[in-house]
Each structure stands twice: as C-alpha cells, then as structure tokens.
PDB file of N, CA and C in Angstrom:
ATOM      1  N   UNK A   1     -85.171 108.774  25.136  1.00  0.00           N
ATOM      2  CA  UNK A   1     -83.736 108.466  25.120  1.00  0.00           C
ATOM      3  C   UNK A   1     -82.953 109.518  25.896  1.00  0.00           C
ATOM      4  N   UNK A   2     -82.037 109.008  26.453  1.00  0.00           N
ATOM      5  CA  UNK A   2     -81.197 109.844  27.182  1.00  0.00           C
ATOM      6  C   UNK A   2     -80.172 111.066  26.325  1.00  0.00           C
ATOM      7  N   UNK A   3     -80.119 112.588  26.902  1.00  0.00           N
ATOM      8  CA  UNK A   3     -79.190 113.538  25.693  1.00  0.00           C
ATOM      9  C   UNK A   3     -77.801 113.125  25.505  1.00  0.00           C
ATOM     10  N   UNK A   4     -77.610 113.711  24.504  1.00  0.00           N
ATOM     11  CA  UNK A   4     -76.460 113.463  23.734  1.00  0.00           C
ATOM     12  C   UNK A   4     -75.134 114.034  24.605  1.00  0.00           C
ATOM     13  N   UNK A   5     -74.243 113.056  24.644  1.00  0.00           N
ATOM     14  CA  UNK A   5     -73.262 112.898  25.734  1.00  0.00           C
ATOM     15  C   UNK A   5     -72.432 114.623  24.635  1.00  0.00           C
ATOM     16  N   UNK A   6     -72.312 115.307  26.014  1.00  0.00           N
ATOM     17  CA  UNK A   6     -71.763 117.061  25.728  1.00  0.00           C
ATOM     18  C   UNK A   6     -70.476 116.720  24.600  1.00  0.00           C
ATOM     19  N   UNK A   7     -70.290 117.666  23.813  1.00  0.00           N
ATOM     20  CA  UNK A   7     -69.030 117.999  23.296  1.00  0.00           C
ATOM     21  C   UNK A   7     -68.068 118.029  23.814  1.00  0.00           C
ATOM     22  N   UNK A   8     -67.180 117.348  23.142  1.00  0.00           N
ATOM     23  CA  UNK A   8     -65.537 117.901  23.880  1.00  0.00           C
ATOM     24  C   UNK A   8     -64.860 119.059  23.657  1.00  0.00           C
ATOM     25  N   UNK A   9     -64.596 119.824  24.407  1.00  0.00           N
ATOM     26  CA  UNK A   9     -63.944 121.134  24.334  1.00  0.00           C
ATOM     27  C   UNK A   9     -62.821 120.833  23.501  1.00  0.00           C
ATOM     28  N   UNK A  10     -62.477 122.314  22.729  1.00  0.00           N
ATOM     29  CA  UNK A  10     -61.372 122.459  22.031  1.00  0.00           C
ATOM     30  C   UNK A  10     -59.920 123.300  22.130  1.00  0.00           C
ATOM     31  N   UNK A  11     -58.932 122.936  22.465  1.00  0.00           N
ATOM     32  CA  UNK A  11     -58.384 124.024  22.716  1.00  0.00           C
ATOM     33  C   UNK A  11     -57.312 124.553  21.223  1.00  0.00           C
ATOM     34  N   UNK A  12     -56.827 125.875  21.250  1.00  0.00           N
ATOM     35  CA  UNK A  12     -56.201 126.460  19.991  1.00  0.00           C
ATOM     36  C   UNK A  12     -55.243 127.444  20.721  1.00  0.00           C
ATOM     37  N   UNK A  13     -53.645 127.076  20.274  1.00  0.00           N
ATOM     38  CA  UNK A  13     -52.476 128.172  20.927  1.00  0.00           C
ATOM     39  C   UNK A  13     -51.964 128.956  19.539  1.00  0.00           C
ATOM     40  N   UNK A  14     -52.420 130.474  19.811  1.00  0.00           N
ATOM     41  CA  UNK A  14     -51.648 131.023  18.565  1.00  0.00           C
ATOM     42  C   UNK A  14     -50.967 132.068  19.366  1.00  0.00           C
ATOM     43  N   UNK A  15     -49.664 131.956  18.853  1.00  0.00           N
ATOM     44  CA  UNK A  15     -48.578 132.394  18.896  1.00  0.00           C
ATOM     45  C   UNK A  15     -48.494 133.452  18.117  1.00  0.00           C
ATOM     46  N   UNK A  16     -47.898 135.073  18.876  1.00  0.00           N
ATOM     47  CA  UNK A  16     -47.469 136.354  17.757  1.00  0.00           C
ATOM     48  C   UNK A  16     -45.990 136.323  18.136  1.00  0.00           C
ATOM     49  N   UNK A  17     -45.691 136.456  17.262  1.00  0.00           N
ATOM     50  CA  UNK A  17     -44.062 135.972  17.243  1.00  0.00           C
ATOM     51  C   UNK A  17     -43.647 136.839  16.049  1.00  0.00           C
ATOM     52  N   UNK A  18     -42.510 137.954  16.263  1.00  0.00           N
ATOM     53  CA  UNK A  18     -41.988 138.752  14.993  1.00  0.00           C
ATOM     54  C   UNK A  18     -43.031 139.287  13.774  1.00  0.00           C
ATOM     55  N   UNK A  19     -44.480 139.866  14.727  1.00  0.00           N
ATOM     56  CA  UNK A  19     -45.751 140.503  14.005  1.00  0.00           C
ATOM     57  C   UNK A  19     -46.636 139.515  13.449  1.00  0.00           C
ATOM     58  N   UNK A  20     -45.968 138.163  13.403  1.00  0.00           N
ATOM     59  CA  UNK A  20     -47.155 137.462  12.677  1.00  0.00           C
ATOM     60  C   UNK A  20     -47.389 136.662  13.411  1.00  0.00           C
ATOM     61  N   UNK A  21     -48.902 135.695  13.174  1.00  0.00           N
ATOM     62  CA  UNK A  21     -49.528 134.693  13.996  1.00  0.00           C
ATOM     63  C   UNK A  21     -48.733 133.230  13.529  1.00  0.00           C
ATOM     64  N   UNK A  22     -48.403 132.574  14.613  1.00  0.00           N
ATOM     65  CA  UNK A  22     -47.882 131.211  14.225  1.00  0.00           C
ATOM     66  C   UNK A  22     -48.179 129.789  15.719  1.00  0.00           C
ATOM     67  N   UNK A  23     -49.112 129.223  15.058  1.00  0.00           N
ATOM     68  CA  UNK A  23     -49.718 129.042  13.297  1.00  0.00           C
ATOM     69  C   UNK A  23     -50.511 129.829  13.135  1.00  0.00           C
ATOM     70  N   UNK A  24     -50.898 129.891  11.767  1.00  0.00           N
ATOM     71  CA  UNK A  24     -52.055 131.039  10.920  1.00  0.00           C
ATOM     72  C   UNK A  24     -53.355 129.981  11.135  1.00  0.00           C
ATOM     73  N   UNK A  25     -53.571 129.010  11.602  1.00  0.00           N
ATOM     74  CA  UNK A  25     -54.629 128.698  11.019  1.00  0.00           C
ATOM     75  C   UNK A  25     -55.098 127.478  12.598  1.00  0.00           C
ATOM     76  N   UNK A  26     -56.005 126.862  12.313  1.00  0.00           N
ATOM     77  CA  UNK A  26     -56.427 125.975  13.384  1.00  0.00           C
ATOM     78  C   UNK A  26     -58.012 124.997  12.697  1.00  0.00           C
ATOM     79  N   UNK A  27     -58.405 124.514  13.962  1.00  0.00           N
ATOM     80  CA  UNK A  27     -59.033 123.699  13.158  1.00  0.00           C
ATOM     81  C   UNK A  27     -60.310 123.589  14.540  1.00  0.00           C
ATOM     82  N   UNK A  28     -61.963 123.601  14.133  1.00  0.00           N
ATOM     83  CA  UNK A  28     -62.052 123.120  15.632  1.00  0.00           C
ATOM     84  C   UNK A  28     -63.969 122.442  15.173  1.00  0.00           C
ATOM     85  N   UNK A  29     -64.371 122.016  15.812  1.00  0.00           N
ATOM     86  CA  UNK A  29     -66.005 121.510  15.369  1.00  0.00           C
ATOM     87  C   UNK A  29     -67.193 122.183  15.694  1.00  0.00           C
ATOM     88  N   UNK A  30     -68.303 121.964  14.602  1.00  0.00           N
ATOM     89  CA  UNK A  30     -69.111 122.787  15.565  1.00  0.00           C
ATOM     90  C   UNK A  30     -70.041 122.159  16.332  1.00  0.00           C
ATOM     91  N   UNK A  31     -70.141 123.242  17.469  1.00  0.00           N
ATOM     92  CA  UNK A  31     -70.889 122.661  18.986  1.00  0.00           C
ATOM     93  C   UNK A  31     -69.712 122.346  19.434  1.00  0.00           C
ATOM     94  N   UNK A  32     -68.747 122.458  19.241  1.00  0.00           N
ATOM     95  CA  UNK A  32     -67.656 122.310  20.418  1.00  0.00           C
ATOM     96  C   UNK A  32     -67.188 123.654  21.197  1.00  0.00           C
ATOM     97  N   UNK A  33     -67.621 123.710  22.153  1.00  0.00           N
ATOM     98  CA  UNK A  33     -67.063 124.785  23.292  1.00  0.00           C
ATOM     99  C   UNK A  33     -64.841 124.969  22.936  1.00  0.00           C
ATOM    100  N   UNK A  34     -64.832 126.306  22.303  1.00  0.00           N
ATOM    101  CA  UNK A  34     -63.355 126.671  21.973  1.00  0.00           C
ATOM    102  C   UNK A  34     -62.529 127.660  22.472  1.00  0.00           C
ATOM    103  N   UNK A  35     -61.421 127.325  22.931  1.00  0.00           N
ATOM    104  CA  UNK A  35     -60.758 128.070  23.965  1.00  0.00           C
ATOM    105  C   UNK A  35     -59.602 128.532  22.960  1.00  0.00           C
ATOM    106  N   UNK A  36     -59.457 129.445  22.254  1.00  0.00           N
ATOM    107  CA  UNK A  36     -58.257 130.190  21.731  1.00  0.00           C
ATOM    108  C   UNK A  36     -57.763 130.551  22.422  1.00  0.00           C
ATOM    109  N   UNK A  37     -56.442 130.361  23.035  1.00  0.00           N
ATOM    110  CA  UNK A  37     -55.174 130.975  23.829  1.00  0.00           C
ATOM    111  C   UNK A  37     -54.106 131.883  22.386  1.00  0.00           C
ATOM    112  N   UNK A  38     -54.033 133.188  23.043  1.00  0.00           N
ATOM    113  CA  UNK A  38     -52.988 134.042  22.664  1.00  0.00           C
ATOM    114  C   UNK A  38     -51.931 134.301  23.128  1.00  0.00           C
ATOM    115  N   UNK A  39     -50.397 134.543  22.881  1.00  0.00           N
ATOM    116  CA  UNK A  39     -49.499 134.417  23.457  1.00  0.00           C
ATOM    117  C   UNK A  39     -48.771 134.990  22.928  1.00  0.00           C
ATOM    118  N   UNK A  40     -49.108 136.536  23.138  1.00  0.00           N
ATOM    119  CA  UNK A  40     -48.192 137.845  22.380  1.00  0.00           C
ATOM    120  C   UNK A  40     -46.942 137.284  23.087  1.00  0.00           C
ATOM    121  N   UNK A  41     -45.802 136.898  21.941  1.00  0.00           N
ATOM    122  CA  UNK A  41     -44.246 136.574  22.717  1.00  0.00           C
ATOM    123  C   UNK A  41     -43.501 137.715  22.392  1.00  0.00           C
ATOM    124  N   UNK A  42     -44.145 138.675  21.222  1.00  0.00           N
ATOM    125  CA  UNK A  42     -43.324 140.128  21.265  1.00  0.00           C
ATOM    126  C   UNK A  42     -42.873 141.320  22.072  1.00  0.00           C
ATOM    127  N   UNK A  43     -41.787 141.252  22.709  1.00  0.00           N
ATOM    128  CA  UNK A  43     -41.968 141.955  23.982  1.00  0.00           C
ATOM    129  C   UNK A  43     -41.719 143.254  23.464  1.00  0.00           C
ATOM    130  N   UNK A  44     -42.387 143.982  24.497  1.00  0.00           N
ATOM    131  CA  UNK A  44     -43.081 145.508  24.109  1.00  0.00           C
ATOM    132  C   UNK A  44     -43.873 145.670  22.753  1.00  0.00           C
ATOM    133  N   UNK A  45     -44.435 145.109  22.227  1.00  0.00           N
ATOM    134  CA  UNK A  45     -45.561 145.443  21.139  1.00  0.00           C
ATOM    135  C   UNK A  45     -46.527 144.723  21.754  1.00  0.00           C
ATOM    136  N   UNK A  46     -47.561 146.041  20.559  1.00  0.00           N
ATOM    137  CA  UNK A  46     -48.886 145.813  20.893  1.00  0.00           C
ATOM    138  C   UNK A  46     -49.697 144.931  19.763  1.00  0.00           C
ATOM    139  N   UNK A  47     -49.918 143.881  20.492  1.00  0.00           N
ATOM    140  CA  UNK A  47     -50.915 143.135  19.012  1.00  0.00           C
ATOM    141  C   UNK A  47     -52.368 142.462  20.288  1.00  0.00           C
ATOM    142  N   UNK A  48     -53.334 142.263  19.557  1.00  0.00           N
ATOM    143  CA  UNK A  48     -54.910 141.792  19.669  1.00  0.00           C
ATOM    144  C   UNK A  48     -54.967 140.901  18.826  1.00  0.00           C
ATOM    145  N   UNK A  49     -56.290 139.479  19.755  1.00  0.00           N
ATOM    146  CA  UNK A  49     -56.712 138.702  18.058  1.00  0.00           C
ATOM    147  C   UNK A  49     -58.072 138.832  18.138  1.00  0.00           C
ATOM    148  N   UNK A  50     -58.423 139.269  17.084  1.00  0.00           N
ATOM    149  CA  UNK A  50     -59.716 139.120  16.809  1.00  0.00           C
ATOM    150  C   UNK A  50     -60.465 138.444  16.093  1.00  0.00           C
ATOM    151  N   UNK A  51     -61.473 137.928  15.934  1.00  0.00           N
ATOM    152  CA  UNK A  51     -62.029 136.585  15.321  1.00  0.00           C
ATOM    153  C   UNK A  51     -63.439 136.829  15.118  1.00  0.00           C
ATOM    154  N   UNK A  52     -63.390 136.702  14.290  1.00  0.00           N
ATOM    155  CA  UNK A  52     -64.770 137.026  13.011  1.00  0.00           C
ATOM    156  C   UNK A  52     -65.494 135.480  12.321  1.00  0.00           C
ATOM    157  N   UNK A  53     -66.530 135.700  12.456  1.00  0.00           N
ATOM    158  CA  UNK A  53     -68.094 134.845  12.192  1.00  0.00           C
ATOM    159  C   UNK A  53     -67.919 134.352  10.350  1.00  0.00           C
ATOM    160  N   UNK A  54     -67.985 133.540   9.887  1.00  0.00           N
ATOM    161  CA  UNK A  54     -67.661 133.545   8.238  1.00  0.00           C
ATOM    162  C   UNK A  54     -68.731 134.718   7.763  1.00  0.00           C
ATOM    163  N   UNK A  55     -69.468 135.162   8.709  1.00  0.00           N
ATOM    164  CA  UNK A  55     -70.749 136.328   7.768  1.00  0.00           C
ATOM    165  C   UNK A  55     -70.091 137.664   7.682  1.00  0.00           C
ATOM    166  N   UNK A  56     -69.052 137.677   8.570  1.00  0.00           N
ATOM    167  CA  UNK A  56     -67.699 138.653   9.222  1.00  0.00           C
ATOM    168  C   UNK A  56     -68.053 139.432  10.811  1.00  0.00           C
ATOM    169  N   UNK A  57     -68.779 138.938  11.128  1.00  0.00           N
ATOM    170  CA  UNK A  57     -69.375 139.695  12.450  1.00  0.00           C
ATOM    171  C   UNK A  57     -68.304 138.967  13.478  1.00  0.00           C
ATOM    172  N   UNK A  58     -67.684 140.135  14.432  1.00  0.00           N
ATOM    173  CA  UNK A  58     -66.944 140.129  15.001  1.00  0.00           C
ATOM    174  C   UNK A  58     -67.534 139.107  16.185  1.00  0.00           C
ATOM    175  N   UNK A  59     -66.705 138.243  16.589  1.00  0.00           N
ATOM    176  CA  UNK A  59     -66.910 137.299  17.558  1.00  0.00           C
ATOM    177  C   UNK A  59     -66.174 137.015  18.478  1.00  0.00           C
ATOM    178  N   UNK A  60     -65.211 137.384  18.866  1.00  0.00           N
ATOM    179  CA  UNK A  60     -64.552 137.263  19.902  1.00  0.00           C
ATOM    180  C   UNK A  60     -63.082 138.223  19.659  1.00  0.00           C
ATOM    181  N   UNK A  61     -62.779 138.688  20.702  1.00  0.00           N
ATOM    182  CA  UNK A  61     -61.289 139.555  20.731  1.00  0.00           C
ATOM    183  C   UNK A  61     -60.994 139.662  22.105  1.00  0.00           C
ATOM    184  N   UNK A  62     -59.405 139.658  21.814  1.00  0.00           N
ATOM    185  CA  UNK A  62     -58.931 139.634  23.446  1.00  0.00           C
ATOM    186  C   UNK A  62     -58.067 141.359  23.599  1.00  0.00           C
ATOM    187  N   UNK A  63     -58.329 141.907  24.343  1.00  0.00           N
ATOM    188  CA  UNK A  63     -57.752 143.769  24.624  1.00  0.00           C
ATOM    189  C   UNK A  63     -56.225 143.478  23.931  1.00  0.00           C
ATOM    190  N   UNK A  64     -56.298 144.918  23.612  1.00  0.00           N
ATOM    191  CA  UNK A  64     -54.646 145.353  23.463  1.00  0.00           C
ATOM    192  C   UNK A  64     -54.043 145.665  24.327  1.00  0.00           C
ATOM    193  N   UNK A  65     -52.724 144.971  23.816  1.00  0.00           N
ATOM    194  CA  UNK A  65     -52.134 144.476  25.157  1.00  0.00           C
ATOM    195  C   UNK A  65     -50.752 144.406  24.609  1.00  0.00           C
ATOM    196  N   UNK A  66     -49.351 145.303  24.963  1.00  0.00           N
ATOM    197  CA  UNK A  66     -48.064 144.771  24.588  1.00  0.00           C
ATOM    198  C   UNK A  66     -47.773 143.609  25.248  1.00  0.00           C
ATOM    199  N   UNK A  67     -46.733 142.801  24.993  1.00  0.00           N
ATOM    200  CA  UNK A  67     -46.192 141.652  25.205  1.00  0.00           C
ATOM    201  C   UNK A  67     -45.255 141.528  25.738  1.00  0.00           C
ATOM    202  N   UNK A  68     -44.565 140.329  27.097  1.00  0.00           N
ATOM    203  CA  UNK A  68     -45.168 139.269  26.425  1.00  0.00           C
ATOM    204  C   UNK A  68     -46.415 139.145  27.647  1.00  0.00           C
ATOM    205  N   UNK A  69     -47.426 138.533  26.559  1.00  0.00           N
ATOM    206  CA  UNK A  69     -49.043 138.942  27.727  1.00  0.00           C
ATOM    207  C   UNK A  69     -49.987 137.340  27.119  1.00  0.00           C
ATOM    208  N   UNK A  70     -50.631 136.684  28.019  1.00  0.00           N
ATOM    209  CA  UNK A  70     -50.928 135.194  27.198  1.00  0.00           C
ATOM    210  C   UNK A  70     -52.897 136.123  27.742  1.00  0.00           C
ATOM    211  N   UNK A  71     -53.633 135.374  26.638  1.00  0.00           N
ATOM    212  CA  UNK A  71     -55.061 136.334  26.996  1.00  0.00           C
ATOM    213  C   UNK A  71     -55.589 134.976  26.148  1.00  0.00           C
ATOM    214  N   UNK A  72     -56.861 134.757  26.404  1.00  0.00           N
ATOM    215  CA  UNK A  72     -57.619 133.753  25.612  1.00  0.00           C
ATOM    216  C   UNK A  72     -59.392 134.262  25.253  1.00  0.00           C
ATOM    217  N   UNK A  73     -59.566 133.849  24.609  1.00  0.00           N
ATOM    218  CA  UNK A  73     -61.241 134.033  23.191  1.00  0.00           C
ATOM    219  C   UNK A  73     -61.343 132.975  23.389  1.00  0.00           C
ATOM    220  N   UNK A  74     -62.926 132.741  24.199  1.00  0.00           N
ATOM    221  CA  UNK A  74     -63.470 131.582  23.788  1.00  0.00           C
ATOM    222  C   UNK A  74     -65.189 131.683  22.974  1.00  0.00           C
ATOM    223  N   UNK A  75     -65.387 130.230  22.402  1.00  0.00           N
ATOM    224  CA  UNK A  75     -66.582 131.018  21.415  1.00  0.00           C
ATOM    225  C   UNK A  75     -66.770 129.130  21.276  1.00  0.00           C
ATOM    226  N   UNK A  76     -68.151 129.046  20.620  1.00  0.00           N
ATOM    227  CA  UNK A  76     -68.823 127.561  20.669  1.00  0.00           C
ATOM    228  C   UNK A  76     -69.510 127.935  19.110  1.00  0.00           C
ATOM    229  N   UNK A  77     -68.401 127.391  17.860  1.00  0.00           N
ATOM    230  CA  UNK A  77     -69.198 127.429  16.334  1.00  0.00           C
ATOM    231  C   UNK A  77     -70.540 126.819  16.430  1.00  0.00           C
ATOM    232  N   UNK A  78     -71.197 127.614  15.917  1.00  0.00           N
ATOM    233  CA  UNK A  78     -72.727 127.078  15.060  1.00  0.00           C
ATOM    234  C   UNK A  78     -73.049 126.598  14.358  1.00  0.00           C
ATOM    235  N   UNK A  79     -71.895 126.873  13.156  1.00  0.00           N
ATOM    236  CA  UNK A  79     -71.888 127.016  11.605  1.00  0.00           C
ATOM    237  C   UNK A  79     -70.421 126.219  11.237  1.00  0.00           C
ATOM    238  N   UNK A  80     -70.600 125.734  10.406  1.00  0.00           N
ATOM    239  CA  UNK A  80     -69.394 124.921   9.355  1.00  0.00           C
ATOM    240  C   UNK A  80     -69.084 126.319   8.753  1.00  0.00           C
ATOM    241  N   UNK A  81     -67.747 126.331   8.771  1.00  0.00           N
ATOM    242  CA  UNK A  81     -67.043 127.480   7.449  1.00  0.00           C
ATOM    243  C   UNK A  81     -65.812 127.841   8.296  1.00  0.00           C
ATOM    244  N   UNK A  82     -64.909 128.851   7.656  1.00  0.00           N
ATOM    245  CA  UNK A  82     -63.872 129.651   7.856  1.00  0.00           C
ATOM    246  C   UNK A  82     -63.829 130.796   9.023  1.00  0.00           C
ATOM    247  N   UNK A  83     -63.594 130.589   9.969  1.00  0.00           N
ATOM    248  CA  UNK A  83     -63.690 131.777  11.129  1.00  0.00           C
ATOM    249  C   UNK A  83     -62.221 132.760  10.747  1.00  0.00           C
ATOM    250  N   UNK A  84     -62.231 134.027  10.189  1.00  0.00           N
ATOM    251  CA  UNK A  84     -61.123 134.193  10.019  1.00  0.00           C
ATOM    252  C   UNK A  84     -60.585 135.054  11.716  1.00  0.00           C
ATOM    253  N   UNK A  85     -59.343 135.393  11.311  1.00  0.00           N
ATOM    254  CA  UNK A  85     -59.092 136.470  12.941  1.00  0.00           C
ATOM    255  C   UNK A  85     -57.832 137.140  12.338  1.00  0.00           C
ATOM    256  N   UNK A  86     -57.440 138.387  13.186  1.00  0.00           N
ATOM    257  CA  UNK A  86     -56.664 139.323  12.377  1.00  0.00           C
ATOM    258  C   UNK A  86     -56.313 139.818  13.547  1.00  0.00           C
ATOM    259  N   UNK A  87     -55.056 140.961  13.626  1.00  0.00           N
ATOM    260  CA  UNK A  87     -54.915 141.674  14.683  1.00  0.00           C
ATOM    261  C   UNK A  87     -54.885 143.027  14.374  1.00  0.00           C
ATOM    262  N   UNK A  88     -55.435 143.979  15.266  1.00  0.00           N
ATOM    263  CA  UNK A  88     -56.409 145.323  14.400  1.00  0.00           C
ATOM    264  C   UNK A  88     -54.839 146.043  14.357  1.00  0.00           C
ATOM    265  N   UNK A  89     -54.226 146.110  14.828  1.00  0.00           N
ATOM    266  CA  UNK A  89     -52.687 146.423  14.973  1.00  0.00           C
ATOM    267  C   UNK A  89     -51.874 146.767  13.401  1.00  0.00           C
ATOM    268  N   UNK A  90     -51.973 145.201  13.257  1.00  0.00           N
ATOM    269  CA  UNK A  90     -50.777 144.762  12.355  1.00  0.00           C
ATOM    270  C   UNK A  90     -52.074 143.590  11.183  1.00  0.00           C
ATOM    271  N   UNK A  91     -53.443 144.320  10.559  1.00  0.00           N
ATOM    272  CA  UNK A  91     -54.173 143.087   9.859  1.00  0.00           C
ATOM    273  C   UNK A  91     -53.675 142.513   8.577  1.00  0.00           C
ATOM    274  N   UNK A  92     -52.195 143.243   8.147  1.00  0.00           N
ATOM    275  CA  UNK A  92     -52.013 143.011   6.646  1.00  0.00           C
ATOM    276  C   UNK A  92     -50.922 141.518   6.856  1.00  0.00           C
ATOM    277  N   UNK A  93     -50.075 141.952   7.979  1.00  0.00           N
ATOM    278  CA  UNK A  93     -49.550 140.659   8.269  1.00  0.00           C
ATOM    279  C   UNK A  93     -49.913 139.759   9.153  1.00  0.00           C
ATOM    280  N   UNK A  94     -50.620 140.271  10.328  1.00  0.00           N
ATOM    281  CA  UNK A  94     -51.107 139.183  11.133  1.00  0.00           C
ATOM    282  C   UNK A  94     -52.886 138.859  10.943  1.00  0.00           C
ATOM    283  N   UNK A  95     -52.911 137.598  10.133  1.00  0.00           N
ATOM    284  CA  UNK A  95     -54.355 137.660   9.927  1.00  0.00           C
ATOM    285  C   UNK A  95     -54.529 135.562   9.757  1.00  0.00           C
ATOM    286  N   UNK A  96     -55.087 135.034  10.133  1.00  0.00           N
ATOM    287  CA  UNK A  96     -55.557 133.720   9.426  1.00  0.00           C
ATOM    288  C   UNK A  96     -56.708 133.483   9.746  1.00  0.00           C
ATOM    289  N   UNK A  97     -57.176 131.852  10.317  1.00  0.00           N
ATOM    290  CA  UNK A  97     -58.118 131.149  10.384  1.00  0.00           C
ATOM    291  C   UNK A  97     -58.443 130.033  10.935  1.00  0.00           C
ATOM    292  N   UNK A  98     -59.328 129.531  11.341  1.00  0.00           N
ATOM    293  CA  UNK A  98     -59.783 128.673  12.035  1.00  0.00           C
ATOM    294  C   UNK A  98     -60.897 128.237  11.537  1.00  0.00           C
ATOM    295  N   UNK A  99     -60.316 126.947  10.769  1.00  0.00           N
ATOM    296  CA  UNK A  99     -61.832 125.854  10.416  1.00  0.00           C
ATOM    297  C   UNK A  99     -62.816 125.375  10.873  1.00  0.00           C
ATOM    298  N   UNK A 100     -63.908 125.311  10.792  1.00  0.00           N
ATOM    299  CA  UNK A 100     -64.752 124.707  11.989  1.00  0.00           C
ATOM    300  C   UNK A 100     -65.584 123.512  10.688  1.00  0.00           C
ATOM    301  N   UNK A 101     -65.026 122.364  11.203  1.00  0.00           N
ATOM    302  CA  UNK A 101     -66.063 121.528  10.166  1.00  0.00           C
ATOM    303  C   UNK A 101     -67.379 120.877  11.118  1.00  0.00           C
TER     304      UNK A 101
END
C-alpha cells in the first residue's frame, strides 16, 4: 500500500503583551510538524519562550531578545500530553501550554 499521505503542519501565534503570554495556551497533534511564532510586542523588554517535553526536557526556545522582535520554535510532538513553555525572564507570570492530542 501506498504511505500515509504527510501531516498537516501546524501553526501557533503567542503573543507577550504587558509580561504575559496571550493566549496562554494552544493546541496542536501529534506527528504534526509545529511552527510556534513569538511576537514579543513589549517594546524594550526582554522576554524568551521556551517549551518543555511533558517529561520537562527542554524542547525548543527562541534567544533573548527585547521587543518588539517576532522569532519562531518549531518542534513535531511524539507524545499526547501537555507541552508546557515559560519565559526564563518573567516564569511566574509568563508561563502556559500547548496540547498535543
């Protein structure tokens, strides 16, 4: 039989806007090739996103960088669960997630 027609890519826009991520959260499948776009809109601060494995192993991060600066993480889930991401900056307020069912 012929392979299985490829995944459709995913794309995800998170927004730092007044220290926090908006939206906090996203949604994406696994085996789907995922393009997180960042879009520090804080001008002159410094924020990063970083994005962590549900086991917590760091998986993707885009440099620190003041704003306003657009940078993108891309990453292809393995695993069903909670990808969380945080910014090493600011992790108490800027922190959520990305579902991967």
């Amino acid at each position: 039989p012929p392979p299985p027609p490829p995944t459709a890519g995913v794309s995800i826009t998170i927004n730092g806007v007044g220290s926090v991520f908006s939206p906090s959260s996203g949604s994406t499948r696994v085996g789907a090739p995922t393009t997180i776009t960042f879009n520090n809109q804080d001008v002159d601060v410094t924020h990063d996103f970083v994005l962590f494995s549900p086991t917590g192993d760091q998986i993707g991060a885009t440099e620190l960088a003041a704003g306003p600066i657009v940078q993108t993480v891309n990453f292809t889930p393995t695993a069903a669960g909670s990808y969380s991401f945080k910014c090493s900056v600011h992790p108490q307020q800027m922190r959520g997630s990305i579902t991967v069912q």
